[in-house]
N, C-alpha and C. Protein backbone atom coordinates (compact mmCIF):
# COMPACT_ATOMS: atom_id res chain seq x y z
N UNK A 1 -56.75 -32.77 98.75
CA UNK A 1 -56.72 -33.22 100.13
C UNK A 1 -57.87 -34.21 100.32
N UNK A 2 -57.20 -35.38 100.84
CA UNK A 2 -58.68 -36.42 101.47
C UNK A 2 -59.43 -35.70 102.30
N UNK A 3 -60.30 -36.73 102.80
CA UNK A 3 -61.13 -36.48 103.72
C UNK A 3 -60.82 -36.44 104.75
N UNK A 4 -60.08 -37.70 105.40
CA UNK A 4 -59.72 -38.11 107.00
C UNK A 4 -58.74 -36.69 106.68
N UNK A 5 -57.79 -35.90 105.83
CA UNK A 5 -57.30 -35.08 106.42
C UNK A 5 -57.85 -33.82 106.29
N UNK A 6 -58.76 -33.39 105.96
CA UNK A 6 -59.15 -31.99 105.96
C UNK A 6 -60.18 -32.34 107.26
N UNK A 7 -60.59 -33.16 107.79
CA UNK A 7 -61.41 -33.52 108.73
C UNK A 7 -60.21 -33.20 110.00
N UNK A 8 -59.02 -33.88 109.89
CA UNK A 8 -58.14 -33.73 111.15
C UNK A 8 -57.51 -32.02 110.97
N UNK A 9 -57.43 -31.81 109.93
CA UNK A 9 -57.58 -30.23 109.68
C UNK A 9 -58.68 -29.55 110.68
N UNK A 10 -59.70 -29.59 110.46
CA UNK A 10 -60.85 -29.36 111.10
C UNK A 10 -61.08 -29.46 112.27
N UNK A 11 -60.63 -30.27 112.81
CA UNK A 11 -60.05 -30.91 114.32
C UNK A 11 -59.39 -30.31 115.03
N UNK A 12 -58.36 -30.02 114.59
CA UNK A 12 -57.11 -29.31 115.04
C UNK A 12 -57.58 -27.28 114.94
N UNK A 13 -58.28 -27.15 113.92
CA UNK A 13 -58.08 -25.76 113.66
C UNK A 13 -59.41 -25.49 115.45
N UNK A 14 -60.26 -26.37 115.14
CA UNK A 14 -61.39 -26.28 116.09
C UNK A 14 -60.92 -26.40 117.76
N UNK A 15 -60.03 -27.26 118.11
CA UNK A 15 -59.18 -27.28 119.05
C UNK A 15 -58.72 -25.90 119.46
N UNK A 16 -57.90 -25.99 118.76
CA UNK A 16 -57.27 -24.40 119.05
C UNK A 16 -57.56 -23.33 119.25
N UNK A 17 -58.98 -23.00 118.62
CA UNK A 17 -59.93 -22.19 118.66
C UNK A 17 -60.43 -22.17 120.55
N UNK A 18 -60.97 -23.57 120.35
CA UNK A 18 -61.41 -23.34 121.75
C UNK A 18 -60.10 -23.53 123.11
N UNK A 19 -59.56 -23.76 122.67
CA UNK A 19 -58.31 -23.35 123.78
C UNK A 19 -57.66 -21.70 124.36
N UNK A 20 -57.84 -21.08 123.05
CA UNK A 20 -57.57 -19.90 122.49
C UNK A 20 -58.48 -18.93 123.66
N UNK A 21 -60.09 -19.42 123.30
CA UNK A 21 -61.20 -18.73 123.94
C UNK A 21 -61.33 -19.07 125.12
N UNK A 22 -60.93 -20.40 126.21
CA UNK A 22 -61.01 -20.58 127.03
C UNK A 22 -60.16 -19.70 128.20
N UNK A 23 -58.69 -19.59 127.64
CA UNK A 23 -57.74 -18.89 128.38
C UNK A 23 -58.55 -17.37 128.49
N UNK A 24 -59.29 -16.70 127.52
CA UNK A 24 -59.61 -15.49 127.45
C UNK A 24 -61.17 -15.36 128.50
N UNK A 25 -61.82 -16.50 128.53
CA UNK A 25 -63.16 -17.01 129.70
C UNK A 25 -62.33 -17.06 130.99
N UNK A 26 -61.72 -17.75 131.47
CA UNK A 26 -61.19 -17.52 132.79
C UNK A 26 -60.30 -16.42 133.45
N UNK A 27 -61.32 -15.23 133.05
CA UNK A 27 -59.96 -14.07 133.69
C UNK A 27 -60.58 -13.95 135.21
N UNK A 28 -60.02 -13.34 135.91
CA UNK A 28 -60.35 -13.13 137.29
C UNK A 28 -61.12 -12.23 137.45
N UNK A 29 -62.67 -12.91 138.48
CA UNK A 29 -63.52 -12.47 138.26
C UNK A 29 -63.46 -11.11 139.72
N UNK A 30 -64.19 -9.87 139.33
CA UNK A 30 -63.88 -8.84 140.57
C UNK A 30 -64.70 -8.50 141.56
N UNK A 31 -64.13 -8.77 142.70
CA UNK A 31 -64.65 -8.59 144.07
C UNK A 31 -65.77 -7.48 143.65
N UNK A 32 -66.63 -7.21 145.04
CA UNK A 32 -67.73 -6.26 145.17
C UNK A 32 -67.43 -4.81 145.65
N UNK A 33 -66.10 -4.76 146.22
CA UNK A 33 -65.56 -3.67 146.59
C UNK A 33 -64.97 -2.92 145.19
N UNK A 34 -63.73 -4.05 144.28
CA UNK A 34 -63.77 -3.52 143.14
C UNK A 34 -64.51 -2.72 142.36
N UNK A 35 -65.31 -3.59 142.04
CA UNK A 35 -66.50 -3.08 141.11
C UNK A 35 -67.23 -1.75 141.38
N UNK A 36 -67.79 -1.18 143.21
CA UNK A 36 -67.97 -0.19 143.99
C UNK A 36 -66.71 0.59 143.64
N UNK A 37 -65.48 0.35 143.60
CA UNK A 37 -64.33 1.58 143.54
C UNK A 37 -64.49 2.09 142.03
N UNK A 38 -64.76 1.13 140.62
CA UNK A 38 -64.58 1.46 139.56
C UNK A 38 -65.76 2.30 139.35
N UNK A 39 -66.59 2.28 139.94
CA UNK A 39 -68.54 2.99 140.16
C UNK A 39 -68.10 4.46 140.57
N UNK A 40 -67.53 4.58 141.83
CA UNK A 40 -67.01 5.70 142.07
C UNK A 40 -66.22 6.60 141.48
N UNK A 41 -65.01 5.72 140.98
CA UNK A 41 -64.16 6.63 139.96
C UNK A 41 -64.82 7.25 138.61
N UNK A 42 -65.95 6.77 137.89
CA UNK A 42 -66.58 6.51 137.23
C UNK A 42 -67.69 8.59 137.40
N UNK A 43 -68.05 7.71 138.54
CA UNK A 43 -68.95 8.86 139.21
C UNK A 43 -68.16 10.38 138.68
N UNK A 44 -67.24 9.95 139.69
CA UNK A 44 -66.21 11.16 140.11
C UNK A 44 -66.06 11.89 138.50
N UNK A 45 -65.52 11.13 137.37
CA UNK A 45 -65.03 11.52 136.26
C UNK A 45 -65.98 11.85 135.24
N UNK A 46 -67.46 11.83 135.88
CA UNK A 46 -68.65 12.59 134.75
C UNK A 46 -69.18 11.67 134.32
N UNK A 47 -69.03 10.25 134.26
CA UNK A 47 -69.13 9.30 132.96
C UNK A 47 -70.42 8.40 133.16
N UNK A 48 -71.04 8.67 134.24
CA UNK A 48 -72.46 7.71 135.11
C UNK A 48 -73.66 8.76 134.33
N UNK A 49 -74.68 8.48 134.05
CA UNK A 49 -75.51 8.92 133.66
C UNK A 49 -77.00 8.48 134.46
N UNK A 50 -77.83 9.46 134.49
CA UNK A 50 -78.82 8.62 135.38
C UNK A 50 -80.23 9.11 134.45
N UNK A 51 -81.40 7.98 134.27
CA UNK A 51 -82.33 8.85 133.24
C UNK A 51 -82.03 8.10 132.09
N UNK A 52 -83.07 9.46 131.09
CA UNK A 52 -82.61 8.91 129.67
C UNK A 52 -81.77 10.26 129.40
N UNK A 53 -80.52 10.63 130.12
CA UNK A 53 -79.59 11.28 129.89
C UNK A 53 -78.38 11.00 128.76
N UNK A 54 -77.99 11.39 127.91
CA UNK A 54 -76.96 11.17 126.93
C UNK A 54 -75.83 10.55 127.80
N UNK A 55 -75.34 9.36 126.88
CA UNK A 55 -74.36 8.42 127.52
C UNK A 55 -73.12 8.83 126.33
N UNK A 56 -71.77 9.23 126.26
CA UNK A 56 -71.68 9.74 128.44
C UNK A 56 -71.71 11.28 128.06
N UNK A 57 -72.10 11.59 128.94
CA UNK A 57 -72.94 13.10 129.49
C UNK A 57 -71.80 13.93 128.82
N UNK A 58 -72.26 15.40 128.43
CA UNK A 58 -71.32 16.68 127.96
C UNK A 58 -70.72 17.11 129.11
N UNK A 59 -69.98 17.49 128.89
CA UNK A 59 -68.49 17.91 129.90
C UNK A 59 -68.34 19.31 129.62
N UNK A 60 -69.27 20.44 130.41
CA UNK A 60 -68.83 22.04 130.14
C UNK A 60 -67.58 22.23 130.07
N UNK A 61 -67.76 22.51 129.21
CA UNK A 61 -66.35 23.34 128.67
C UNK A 61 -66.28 24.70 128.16
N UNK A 62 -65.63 26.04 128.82
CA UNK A 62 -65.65 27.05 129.02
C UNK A 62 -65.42 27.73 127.37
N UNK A 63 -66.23 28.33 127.05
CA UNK A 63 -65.60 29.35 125.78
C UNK A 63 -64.36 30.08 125.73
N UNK A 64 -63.68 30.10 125.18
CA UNK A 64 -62.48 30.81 125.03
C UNK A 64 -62.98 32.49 124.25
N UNK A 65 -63.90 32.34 123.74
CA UNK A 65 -64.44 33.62 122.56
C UNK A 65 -65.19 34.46 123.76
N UNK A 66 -64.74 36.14 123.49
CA UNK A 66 -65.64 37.37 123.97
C UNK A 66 -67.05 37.53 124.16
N UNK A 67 -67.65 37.95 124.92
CA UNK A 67 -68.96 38.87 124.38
C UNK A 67 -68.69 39.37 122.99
N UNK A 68 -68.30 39.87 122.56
CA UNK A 68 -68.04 40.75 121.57
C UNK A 68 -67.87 39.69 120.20
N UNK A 69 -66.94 38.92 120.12
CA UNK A 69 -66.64 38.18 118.89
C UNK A 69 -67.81 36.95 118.64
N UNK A 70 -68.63 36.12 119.87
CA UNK A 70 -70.19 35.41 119.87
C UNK A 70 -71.09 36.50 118.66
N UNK A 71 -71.46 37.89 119.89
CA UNK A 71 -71.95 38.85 119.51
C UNK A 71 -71.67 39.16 117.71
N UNK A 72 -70.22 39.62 117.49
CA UNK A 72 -69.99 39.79 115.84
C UNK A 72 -70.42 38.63 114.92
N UNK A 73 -70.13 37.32 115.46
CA UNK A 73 -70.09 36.21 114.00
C UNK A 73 -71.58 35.89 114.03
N UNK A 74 -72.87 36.26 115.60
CA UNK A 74 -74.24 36.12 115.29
C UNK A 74 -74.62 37.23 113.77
N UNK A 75 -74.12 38.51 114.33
CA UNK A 75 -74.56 39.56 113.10
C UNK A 75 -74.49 38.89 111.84
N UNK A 76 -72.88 38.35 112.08
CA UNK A 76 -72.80 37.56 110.89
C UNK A 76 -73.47 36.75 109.63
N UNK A 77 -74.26 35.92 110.98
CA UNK A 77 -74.58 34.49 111.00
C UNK A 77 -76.03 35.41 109.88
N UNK A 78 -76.71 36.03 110.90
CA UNK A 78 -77.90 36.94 110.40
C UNK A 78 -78.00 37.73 109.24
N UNK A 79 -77.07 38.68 109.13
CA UNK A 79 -76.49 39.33 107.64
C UNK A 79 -76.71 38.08 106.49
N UNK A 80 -76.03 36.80 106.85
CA UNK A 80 -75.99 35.86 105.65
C UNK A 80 -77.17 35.32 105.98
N UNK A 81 -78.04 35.18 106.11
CA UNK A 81 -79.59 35.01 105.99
C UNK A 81 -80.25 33.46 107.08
N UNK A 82 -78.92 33.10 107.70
CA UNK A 82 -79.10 31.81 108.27
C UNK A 82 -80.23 31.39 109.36
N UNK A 83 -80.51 32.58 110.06
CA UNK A 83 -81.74 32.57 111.18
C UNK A 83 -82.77 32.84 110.45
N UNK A 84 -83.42 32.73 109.22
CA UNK A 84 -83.91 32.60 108.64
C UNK A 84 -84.48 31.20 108.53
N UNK A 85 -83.58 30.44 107.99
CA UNK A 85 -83.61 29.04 107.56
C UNK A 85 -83.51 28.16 109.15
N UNK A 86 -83.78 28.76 110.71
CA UNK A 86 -83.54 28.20 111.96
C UNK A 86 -84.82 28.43 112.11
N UNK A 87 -85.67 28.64 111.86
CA UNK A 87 -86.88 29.15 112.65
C UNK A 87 -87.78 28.11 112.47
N UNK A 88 -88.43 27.83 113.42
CA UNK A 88 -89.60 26.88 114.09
C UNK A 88 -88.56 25.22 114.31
N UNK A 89 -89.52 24.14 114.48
CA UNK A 89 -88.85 23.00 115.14
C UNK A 89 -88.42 22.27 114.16
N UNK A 90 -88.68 22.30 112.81
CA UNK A 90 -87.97 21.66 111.18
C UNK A 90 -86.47 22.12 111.62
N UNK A 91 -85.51 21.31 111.59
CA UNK A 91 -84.01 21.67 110.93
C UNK A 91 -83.92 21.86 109.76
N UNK A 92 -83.30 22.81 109.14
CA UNK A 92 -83.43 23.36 107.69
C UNK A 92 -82.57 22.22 106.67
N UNK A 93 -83.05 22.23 105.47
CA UNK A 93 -82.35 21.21 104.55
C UNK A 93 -80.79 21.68 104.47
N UNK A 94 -79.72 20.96 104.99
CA UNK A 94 -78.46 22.00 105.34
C UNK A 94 -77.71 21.50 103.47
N UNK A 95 -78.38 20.40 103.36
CA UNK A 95 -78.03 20.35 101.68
C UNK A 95 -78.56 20.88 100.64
N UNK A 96 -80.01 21.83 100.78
CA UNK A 96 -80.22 22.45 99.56
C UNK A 96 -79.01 23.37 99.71
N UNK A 97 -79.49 24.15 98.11
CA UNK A 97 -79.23 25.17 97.58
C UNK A 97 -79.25 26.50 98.32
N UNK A 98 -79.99 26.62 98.66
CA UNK A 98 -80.24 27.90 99.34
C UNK A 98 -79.61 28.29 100.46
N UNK A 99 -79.34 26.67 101.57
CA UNK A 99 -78.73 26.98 102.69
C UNK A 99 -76.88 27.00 102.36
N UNK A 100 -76.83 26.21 101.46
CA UNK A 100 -75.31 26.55 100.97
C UNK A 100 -74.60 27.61 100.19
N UNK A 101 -76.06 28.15 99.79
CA UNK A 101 -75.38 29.34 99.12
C UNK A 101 -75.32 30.79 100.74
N UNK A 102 -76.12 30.51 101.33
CA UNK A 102 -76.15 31.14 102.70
C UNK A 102 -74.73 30.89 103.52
N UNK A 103 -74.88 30.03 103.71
CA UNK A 103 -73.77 29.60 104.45
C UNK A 103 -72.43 29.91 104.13
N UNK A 104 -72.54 29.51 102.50
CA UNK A 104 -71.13 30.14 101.68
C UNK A 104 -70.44 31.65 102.11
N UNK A 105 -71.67 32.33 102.00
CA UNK A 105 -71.83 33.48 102.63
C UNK A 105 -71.08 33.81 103.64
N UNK A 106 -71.98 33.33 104.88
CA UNK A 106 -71.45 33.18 105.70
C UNK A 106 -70.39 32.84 106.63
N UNK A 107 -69.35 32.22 105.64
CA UNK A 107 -68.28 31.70 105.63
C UNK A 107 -66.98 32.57 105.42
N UNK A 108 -67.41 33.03 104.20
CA UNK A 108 -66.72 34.20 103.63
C UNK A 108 -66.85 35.68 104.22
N UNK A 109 -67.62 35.79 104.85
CA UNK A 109 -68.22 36.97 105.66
C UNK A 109 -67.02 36.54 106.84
N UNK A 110 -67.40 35.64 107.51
CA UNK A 110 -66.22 35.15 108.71
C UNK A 110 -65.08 35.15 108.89
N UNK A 111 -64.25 35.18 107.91
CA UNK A 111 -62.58 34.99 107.20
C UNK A 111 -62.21 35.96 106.76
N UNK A 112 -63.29 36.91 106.41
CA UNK A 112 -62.94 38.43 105.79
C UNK A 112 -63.03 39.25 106.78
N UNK A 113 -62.70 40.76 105.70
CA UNK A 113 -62.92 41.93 106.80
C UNK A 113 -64.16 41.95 107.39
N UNK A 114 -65.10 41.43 106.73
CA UNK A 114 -66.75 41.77 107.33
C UNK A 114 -66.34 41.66 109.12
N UNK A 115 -65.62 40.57 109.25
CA UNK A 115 -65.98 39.68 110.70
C UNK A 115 -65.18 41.06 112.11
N UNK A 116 -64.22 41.37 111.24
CA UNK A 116 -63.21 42.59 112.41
C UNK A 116 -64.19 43.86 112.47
N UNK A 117 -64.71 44.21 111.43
CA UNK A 117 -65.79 45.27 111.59
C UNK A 117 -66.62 44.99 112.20
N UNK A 118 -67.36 43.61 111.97
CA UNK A 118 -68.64 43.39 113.02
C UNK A 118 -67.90 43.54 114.59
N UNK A 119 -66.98 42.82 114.43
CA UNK A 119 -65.83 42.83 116.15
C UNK A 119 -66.07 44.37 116.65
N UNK A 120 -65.52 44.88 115.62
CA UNK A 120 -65.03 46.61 116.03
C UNK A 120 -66.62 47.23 116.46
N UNK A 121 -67.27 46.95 115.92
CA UNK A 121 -69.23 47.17 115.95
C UNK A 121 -69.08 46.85 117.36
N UNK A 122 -68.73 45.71 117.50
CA UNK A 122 -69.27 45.29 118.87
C UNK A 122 -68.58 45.69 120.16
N UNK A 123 -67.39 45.77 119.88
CA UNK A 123 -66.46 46.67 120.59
C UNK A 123 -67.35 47.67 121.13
N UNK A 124 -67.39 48.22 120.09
CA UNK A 124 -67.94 50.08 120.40
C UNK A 124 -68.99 50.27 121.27
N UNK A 125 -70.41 49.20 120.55
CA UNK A 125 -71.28 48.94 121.42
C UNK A 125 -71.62 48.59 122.74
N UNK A 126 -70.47 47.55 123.12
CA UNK A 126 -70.12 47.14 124.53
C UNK A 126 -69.74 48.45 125.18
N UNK A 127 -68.64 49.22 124.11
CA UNK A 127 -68.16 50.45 125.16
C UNK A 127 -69.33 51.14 125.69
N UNK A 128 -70.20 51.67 124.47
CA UNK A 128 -71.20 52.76 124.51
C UNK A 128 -72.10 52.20 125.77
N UNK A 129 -72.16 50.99 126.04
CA UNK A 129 -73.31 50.31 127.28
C UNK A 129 -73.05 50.37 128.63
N UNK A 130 -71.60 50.67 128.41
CA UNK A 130 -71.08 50.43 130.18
C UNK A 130 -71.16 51.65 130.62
């Protein structure tokens, strides 16, 4: 390809480009009331943050799980040695060795019978309290 045409190449591709981007620059710009209604809806739906609050903010959401079954999979959690490896303001290396062999644990403790016995534990206990 010559010059004069990879140049009118160039021309043309550059054209288009900015024609392209222009149509997408002139959208309609929104009133002050708009903008106030989208603020509000905004508000309304959790999503405004004020501070150095996490953007966008946690949304409580109710547990579906017992006293009792929280209660069993902590025993759990504890039996497999994990509050161990939680203690003070360090987060524990969750990739050594040690915490995966814990955790493994802990895993398997959860999926097995361990977890309905700790349940049934806790059952009982709840009963014995009331």
């Amino acid at each position: 390809m010559n010059r004069p045409t990879q140049r009118r190449s160039l021309l043309l591709i550059l054209a288009l480009s900015i024609a392209a981007a222009a149509s997408a620059v002139q959208a309609e710009p929104k009133t002050r009331e708009q903008v106030a209604a989208e603020l509000q809806q905004a508000k309304a739906a959790g999503l405004v943050t004020y501070g150095e609050q996490e953007y966008p903010p946690q949304i409580y959401q109710p547990s579906s799980k017992t006293r009792a079954e929280v209660r069993a999979d902590l025993r759990l959690w504890t039996r497999a040695g994990l509050t161990e490896l939680h203690r003070g303001e360090l987060e524990p290396d969750v990739f050594g060795l040690d915490y995966r062999t814990r955790y493994a644990e802990y895993v398997r403790m959860r999926t097995g019978p361990e977890y309905q016995q700790a349940l049934e534990l806790e059952g009982g206990l709840s009963n014995a309290n009331r």
